[in-house]
C-alpha atoms as a PDB file:
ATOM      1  CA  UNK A   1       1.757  -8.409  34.696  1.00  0.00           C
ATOM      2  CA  UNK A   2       2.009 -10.242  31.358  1.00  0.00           C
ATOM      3  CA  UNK A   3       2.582  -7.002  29.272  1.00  0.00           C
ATOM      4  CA  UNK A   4       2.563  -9.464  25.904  1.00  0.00           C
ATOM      5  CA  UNK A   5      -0.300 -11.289  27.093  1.00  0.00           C
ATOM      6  CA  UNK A   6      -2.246  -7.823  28.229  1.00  0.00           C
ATOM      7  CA  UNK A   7      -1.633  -6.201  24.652  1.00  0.00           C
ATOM      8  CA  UNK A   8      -3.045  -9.637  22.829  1.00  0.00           C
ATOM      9  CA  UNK A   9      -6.284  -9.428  25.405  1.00  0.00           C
ATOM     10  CA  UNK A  10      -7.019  -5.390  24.672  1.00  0.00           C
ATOM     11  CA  UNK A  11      -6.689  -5.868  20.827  1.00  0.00           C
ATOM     12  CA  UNK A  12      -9.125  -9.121  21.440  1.00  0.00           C
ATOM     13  CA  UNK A  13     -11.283  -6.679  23.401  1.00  0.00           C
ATOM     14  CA  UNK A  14     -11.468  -4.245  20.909  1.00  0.00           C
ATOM     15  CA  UNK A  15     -11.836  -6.860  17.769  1.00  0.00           C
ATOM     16  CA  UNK A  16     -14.693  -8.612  19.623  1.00  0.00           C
ATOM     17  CA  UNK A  17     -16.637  -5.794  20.746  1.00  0.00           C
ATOM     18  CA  UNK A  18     -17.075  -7.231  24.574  1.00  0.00           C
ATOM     19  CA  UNK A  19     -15.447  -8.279  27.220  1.00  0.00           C
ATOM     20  CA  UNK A  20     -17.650 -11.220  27.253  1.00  0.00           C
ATOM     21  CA  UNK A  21     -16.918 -12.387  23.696  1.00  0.00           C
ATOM     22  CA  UNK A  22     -13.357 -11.486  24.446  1.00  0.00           C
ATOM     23  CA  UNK A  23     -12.904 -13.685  27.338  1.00  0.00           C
ATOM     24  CA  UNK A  24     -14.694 -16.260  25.238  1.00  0.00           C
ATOM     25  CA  UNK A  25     -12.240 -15.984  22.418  1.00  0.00           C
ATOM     26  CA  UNK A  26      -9.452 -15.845  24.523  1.00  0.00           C
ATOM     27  CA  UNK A  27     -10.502 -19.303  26.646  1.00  0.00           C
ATOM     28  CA  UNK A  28     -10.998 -17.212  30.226  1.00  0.00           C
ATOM     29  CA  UNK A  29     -13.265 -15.583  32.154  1.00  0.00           C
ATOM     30  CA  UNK A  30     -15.001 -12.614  32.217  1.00  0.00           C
ATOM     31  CA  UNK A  31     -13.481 -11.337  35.337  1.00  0.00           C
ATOM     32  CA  UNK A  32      -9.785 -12.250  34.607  1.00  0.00           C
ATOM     33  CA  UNK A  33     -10.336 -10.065  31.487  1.00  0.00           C
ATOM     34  CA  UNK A  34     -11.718  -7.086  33.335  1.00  0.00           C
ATOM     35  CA  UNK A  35      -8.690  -7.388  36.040  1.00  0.00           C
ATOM     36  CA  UNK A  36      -6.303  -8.064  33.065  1.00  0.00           C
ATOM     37  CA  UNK A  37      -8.201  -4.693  31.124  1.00  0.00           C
ATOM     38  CA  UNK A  38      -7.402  -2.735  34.420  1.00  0.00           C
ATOM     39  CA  UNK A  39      -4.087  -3.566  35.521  1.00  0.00           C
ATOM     40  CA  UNK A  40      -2.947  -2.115  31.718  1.00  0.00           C
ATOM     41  CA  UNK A  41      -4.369   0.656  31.877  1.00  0.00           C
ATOM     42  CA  UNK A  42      -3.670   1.125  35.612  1.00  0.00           C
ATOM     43  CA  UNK A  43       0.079   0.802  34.155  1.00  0.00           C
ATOM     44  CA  UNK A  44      -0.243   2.745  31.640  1.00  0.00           C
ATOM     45  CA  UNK A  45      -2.210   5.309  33.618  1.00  0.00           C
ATOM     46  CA  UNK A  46      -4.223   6.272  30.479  1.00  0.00           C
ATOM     47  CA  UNK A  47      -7.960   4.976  29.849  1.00  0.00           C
ATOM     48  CA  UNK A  48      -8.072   2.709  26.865  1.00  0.00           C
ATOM     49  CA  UNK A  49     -11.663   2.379  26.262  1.00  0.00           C
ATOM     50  CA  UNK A  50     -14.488   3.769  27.577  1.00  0.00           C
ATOM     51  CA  UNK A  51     -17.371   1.126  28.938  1.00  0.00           C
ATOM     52  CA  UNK A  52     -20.716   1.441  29.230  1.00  0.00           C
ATOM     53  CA  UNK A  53     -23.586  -1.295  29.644  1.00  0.00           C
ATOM     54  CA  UNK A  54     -24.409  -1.637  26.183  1.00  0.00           C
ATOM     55  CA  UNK A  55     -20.382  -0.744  24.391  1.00  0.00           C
ATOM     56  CA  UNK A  56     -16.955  -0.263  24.302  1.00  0.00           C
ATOM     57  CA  UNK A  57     -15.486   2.288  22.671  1.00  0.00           C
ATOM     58  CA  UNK A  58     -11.726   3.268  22.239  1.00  0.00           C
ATOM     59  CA  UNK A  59     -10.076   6.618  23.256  1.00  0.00           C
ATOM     60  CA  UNK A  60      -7.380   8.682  22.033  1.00  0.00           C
ATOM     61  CA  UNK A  61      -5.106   6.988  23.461  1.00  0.00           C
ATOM     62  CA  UNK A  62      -6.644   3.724  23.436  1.00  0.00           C
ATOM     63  CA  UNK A  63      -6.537   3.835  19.336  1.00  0.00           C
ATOM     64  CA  UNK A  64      -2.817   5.033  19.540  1.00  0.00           C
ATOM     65  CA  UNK A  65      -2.087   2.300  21.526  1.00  0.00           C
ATOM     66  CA  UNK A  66      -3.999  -0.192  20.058  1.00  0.00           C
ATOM     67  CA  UNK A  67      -2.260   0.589  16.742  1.00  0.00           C
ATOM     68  CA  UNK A  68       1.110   0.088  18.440  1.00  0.00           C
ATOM     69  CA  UNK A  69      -0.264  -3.845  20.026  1.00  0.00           C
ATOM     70  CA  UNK A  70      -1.240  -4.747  16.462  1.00  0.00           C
ATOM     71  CA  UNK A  71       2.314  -4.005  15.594  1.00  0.00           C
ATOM     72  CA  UNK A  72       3.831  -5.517  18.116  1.00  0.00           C
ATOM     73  CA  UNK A  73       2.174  -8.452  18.445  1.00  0.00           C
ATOM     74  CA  UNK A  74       2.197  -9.138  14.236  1.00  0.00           C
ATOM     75  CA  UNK A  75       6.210  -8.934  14.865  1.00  0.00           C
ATOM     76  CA  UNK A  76       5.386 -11.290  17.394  1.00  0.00           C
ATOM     77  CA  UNK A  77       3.660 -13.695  15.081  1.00  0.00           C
ATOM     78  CA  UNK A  78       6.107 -13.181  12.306  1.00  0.00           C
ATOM     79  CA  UNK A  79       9.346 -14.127  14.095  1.00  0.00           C
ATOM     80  CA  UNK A  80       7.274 -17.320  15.358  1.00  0.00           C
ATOM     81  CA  UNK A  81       5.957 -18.037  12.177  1.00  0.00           C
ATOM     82  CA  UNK A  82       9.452 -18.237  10.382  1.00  0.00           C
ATOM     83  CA  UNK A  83      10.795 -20.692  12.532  1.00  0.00           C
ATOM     84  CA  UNK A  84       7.772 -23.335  11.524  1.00  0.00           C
ATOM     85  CA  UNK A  85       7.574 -22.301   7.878  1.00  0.00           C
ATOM     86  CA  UNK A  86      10.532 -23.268   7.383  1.00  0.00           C
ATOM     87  CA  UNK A  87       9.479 -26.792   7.422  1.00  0.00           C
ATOM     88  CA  UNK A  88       6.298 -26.454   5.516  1.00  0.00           C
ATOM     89  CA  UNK A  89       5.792 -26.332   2.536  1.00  0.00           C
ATOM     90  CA  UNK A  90       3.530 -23.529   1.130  1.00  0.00           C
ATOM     91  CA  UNK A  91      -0.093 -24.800  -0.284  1.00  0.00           C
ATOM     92  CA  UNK A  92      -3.360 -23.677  -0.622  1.00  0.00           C
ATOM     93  CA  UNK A  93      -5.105 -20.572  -1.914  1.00  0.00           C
ATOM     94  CA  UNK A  94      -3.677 -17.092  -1.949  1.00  0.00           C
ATOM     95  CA  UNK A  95      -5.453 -13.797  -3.269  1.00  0.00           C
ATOM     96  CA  UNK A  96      -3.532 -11.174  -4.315  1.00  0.00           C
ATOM     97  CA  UNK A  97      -4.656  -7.436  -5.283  1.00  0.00           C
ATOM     98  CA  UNK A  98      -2.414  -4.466  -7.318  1.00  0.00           C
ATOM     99  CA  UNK A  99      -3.129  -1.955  -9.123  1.00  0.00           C
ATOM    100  CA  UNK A 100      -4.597  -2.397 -13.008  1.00  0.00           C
ATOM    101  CA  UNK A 101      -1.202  -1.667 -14.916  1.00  0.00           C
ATOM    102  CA  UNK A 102       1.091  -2.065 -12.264  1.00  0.00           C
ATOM    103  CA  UNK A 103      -0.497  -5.647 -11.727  1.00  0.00           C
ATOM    104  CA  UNK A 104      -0.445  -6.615 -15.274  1.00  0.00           C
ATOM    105  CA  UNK A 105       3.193  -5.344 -15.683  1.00  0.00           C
ATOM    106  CA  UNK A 106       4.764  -6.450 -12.527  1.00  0.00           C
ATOM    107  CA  UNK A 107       2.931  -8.404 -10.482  1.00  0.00           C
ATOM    108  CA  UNK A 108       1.074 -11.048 -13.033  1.00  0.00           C
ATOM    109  CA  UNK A 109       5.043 -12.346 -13.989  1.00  0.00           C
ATOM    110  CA  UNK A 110       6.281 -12.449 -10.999  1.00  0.00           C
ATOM    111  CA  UNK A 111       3.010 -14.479  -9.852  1.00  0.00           C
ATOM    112  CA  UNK A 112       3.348 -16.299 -12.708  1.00  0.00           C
ATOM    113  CA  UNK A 113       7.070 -17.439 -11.524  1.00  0.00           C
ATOM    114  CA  UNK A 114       5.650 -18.116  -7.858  1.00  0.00           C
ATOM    115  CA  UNK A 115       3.050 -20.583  -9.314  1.00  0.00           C
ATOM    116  CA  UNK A 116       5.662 -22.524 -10.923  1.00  0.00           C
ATOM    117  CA  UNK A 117       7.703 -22.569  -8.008  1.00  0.00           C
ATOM    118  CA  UNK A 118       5.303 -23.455  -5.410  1.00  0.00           C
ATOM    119  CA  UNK A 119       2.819 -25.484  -7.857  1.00  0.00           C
ATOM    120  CA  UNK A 120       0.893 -26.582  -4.492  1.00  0.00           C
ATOM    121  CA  UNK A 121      -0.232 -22.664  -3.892  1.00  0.00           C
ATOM    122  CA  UNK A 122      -3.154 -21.571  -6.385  1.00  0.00           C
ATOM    123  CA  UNK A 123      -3.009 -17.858  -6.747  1.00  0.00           C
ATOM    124  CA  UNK A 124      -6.045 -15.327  -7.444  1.00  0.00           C
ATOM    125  CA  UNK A 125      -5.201 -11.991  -8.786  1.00  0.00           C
ATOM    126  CA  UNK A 126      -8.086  -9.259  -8.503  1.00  0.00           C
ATOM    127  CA  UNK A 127      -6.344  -6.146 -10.235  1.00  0.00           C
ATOM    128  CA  UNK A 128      -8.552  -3.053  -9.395  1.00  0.00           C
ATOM    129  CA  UNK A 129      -7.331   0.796  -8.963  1.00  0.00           C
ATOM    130  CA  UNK A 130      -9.693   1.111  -5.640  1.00  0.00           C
ATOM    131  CA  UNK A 131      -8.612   1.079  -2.321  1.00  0.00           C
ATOM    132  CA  UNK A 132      -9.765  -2.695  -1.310  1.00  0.00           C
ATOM    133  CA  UNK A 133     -10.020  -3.805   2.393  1.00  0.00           C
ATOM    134  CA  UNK A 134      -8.244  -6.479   2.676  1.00  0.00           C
ATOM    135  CA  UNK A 135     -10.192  -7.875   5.591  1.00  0.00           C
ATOM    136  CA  UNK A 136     -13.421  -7.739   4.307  1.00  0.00           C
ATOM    137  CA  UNK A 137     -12.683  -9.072   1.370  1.00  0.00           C
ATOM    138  CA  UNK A 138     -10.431 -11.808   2.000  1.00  0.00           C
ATOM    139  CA  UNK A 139      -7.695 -10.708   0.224  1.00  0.00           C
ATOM    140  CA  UNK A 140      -4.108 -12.314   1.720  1.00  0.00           C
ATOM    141  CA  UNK A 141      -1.694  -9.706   0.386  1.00  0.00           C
ATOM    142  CA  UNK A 142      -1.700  -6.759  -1.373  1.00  0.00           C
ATOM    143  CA  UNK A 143       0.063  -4.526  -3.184  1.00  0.00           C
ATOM    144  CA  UNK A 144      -0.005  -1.095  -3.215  1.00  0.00           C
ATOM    145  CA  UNK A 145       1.192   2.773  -3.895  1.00  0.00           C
ATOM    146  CA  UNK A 146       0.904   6.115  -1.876  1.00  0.00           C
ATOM    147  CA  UNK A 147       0.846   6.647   1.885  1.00  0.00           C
ATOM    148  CA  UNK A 148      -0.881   3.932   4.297  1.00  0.00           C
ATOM    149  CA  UNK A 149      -3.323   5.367   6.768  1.00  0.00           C
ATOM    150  CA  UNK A 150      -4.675   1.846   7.903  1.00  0.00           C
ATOM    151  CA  UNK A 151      -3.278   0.941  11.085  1.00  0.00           C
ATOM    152  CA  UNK A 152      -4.997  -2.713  10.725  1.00  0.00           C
ATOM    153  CA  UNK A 153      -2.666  -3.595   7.844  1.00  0.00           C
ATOM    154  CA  UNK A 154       1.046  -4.449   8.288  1.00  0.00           C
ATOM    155  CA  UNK A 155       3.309  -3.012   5.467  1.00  0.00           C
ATOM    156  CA  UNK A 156       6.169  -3.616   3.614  1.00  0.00           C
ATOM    157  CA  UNK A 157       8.018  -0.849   1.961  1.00  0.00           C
ATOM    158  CA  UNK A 158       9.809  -2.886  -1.211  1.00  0.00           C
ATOM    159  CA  UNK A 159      10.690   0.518  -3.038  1.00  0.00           C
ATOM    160  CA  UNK A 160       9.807   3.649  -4.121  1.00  0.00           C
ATOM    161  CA  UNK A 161       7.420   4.941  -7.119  1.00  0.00           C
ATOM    162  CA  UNK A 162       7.816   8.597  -8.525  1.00  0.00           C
ATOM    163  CA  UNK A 163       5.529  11.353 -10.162  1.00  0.00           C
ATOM    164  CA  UNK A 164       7.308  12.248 -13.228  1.00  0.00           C
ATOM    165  CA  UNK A 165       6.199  14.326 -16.580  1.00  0.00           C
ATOM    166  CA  UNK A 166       7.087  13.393 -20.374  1.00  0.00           C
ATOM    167  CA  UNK A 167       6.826  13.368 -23.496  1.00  0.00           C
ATOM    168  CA  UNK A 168       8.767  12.410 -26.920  1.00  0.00           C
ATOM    169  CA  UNK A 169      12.054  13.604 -27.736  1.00  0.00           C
ATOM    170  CA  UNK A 170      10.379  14.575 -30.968  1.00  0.00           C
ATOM    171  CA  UNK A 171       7.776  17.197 -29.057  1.00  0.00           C
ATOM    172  CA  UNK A 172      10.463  18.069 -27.207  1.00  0.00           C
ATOM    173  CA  UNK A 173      12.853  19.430 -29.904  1.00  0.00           C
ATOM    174  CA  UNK A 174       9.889  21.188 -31.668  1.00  0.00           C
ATOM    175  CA  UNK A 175       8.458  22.904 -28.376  1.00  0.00           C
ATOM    176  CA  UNK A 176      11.913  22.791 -26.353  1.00  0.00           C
ATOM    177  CA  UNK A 177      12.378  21.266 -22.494  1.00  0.00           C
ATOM    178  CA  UNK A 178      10.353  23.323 -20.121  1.00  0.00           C
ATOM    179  CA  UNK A 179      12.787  24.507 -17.003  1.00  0.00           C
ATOM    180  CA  UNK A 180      10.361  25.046 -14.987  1.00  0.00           C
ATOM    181  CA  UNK A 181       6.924  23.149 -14.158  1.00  0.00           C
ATOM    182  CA  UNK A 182       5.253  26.938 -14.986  1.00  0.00           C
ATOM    183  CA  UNK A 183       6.121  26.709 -18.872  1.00  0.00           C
ATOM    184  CA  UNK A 184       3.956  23.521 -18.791  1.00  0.00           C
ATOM    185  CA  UNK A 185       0.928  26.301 -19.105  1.00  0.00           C
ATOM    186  CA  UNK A 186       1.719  26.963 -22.150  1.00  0.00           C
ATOM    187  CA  UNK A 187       1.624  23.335 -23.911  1.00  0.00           C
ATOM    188  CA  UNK A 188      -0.478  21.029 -25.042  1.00  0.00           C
ATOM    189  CA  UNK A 189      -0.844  18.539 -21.683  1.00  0.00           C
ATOM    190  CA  UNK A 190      -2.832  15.045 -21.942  1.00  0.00           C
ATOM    191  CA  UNK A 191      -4.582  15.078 -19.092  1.00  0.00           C
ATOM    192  CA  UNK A 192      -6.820  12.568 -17.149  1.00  0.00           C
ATOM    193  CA  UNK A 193     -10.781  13.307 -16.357  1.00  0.00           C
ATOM    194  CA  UNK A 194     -11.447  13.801 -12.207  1.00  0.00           C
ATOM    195  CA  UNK A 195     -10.507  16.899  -9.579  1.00  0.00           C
ATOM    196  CA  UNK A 196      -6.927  16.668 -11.090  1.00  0.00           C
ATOM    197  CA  UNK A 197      -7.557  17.281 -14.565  1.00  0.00           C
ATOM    198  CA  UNK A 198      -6.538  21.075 -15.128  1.00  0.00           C
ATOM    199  CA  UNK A 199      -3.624  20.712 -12.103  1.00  0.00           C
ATOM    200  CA  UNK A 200      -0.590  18.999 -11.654  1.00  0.00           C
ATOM    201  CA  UNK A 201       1.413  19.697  -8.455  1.00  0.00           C
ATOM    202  CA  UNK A 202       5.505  19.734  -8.205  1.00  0.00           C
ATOM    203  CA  UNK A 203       7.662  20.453  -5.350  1.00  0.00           C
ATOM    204  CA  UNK A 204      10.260  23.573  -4.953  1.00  0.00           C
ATOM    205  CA  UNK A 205      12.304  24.441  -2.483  1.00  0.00           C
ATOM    206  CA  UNK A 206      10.385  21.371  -0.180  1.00  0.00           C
ATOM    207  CA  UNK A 207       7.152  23.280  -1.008  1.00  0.00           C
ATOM    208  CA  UNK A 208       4.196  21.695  -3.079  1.00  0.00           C
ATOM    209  CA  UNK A 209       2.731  24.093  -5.490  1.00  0.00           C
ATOM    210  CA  UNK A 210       0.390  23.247  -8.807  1.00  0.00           C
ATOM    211  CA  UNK A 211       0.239  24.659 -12.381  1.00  0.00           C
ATOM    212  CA  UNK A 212      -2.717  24.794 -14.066  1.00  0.00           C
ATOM    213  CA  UNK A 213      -2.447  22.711 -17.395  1.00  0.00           C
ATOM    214  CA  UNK A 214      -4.328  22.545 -20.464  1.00  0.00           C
ATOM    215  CA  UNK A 215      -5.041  20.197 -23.366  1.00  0.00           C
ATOM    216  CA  UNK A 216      -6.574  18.828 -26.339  1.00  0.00           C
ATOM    217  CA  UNK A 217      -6.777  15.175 -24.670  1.00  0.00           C
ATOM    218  CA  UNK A 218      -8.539  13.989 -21.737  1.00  0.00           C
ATOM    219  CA  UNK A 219      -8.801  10.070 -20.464  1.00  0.00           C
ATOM    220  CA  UNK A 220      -9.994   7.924 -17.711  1.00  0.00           C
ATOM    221  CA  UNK A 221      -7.565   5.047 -18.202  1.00  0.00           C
ATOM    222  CA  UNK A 222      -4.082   5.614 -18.100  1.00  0.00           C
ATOM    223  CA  UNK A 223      -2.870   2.991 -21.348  1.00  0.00           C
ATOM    224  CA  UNK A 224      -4.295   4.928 -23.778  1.00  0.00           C
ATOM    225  CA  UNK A 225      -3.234   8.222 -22.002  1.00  0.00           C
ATOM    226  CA  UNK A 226       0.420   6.756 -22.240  1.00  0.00           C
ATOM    227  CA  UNK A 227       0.024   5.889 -26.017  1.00  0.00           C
ATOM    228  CA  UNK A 228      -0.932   9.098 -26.760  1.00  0.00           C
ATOM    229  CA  UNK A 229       1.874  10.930 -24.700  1.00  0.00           C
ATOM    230  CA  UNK A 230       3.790   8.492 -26.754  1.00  0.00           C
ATOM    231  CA  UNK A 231       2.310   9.406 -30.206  1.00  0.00           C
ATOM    232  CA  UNK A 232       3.551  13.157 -29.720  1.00  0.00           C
ATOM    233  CA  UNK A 233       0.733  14.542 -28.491  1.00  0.00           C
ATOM    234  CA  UNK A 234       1.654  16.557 -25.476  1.00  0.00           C
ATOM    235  CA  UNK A 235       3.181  16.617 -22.274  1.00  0.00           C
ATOM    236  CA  UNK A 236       1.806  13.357 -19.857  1.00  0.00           C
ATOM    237  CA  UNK A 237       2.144  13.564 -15.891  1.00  0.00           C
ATOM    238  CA  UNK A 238       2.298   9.404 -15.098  1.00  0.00           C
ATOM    239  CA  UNK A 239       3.797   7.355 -12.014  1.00  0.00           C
ATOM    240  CA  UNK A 240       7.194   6.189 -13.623  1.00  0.00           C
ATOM    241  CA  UNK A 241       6.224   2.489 -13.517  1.00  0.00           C
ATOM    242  CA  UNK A 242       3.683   3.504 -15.868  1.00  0.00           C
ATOM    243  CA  UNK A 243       6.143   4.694 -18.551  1.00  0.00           C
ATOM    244  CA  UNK A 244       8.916   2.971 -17.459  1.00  0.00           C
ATOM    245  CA  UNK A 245       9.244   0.875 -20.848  1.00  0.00           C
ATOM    246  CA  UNK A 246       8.906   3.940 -22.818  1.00  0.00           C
ATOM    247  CA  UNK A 247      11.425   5.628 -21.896  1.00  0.00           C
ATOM    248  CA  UNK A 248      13.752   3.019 -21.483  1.00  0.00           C
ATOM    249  CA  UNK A 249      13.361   2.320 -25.005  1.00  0.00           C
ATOM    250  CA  UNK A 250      13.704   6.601 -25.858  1.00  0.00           C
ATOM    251  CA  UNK A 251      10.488   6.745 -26.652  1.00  0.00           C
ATOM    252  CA  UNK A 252       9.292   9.108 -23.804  1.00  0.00           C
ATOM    253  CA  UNK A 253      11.944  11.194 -22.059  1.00  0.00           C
ATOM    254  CA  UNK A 254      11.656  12.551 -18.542  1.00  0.00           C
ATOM    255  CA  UNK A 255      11.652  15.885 -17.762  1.00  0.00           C
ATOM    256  CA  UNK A 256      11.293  18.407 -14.576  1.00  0.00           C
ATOM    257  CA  UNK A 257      13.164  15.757 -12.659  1.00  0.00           C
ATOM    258  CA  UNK A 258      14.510  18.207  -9.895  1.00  0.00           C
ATOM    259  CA  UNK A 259      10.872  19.492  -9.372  1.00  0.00           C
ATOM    260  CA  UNK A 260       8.691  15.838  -8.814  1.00  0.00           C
ATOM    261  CA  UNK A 261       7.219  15.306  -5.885  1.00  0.00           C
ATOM    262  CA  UNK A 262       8.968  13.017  -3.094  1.00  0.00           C
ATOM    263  CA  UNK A 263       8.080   9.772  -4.021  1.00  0.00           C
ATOM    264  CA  UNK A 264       5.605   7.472  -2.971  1.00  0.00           C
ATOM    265  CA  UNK A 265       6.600   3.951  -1.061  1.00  0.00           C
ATOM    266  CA  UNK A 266       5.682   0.796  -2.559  1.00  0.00           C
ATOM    267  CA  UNK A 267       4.607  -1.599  -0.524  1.00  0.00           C
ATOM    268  CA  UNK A 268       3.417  -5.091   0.177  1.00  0.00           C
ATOM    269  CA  UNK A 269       0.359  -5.071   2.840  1.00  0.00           C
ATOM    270  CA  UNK A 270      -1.244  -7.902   4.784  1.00  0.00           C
ATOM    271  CA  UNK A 271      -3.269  -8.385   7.570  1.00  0.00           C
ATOM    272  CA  UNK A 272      -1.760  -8.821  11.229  1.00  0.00           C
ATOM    273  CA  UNK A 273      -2.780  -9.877  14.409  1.00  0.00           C
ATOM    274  CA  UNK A 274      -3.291 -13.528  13.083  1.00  0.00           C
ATOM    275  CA  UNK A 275      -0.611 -15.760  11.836  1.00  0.00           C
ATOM    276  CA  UNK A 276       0.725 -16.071   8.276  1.00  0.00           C
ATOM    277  CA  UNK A 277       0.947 -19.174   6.575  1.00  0.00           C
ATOM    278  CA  UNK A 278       3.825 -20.379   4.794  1.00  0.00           C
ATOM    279  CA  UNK A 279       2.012 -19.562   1.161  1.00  0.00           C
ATOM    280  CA  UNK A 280       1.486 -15.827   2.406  1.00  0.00           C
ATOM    281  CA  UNK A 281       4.908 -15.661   3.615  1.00  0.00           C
ATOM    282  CA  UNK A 282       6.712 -17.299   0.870  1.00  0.00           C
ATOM    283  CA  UNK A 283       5.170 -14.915  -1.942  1.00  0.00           C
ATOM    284  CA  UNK A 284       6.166 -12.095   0.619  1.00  0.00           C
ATOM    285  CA  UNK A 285       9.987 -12.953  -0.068  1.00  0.00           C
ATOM    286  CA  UNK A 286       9.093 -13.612  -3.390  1.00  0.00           C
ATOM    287  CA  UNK A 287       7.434 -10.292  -4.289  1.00  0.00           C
ATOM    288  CA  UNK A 288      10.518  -8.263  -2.575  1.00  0.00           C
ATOM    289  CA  UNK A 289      13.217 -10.317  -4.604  1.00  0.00           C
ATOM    290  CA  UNK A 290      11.652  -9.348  -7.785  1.00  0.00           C
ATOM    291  CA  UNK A 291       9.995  -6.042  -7.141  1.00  0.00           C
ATOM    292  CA  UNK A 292      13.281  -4.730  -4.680  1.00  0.00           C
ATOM    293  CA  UNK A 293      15.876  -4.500  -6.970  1.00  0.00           C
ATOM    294  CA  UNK A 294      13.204  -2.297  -9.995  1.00  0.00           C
ATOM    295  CA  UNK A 295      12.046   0.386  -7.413  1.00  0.00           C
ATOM    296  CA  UNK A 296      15.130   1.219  -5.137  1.00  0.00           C
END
């Protein structure tokens, strides 16, 4: 059996919702697909999908393994695709999504560079702090913080974004450095309206645990959270990209630093199980060179 060739007509299976419109899709016939459906999981000796007259649906182990074809098969695609691209030049339209700040700090100059490199590719940025499926809305790439749970998306990792707490070295002298993430219940905190407003968690000993935290100041957006961290008027709990600038320039110093939490991956995502084209893959180098050596 075909093992490469079995994993591409399962995930087909599973994408077009039939083995009928699968075997369409895939140029064959309805009964080469069924035998090619059971010799897998004859090999495998696990059922894949359960069938009925009227739908498929995956099992346990059929959505394990399905997760590990997409994989496979994108890896597949990407080695292939690198050997053409090289000899095309990248064109066309690519839509990229970030995060609000991140996107207008990071990724709107670098995509501002890309444009005037590859002045055939016209780029769309759609910064939004929602999780956006890149799928359904045709989004190419995407960039994004925190864990990945969506096994349709291949990712990236480019770096590596912390959780880290601040304020101004003025604050700091008049209230003194907290040495522990406790001592932050005594201070003024600027704080940010949702679940997480009167909480902010730490890590000890590899164990999460949250203090409850307090404040005069509470916003929905995080600039004018960060100005006011910055004005002296408490304590701020912000990703570091978010104050990077800040405290780079000793405006905001960083404190608590052997109590953050581990820190989250940054990563490019795209869609697999299809092919890139050059434009997708060349602002996938391009984002890494730029955004690699900031986040290490």
């Amino acid at each position: 059996m075909d093992k490469l060739r079995a994993m591409q007509a399962f995930v087909r299976i599973v994408e077009e919702g039939s083995l009928t419109a699968a075997a369409t899709a895939l140029g064959s016939s309805l009964p080469a697909v069924v035998r090619t459906l059971a010799a897998l999981e004859a090999e495998l000796n696990v059922r894949l999908l359960n069938r009925t007259t009227r739908r498929l649906s995956l099992t346990d182990e059929g959505r394990g393994y399905l997760a590990g074809c997409r994989r496979i098969l994108a890896a597949v695609d990407e080695v292939e695709a690198g050997l053409s691209a090289r000899h095309v030049e990248p064109a066309g339209q690519l839509t990229i999504t970030a995060p609000v700040l991140f996107g207008q700090m990071y990724v709107a100059p670098a995509v501002t560079g890309f444009a005037a490199r590859y002045p055939a590719v016209s780029c769309r940025m759609e910064f939004t702090d929602r999780v956006v499926n890149l799928l359904e809305e045709n989004i190419d790439v995407g960039i994004r913080i925190g864990p990945l749970a969506d096994s349709t998306l291949v990712a990236q990792a480019v770096g590596r974004i912390r959780r880290v707490v601040v304020a101004t070295p003025a604050f700091l002298r008049r209230h003194g450095v907290p040495a522990h993430p406790r001592e932050l219940a005594q201070h003024n905190c600027v704080r940010f309206i949702g679940n997480a407003a009167h909480w902010w968690t730490f890590q000890e000993d590899g164990e999460s645990f949250h203090v409850p935290v307090s404040g005069n100041l509470e916003f929905n957006q995080t600039a004018p959270a960060v100005a006011a961290c910055a004005a002296g008027a408490g304590f701020g709990n912000f990703l570091s990209y978010q104050v990077a600038p800040l405290v780079a320039a000793r405006q905001l110093r960083i404190v608590l630093q052997s109590f953050e939490q581990t820190p989250w991956p940054l990563s490019l995502i795209y869609p697999h199980a299809r092919l890139l084209p050059a434009r997708s893959r060349a602002f996938l180098e391009w984002m890494k060179a730029d955004l690699g050596p900031r986040f290490r």
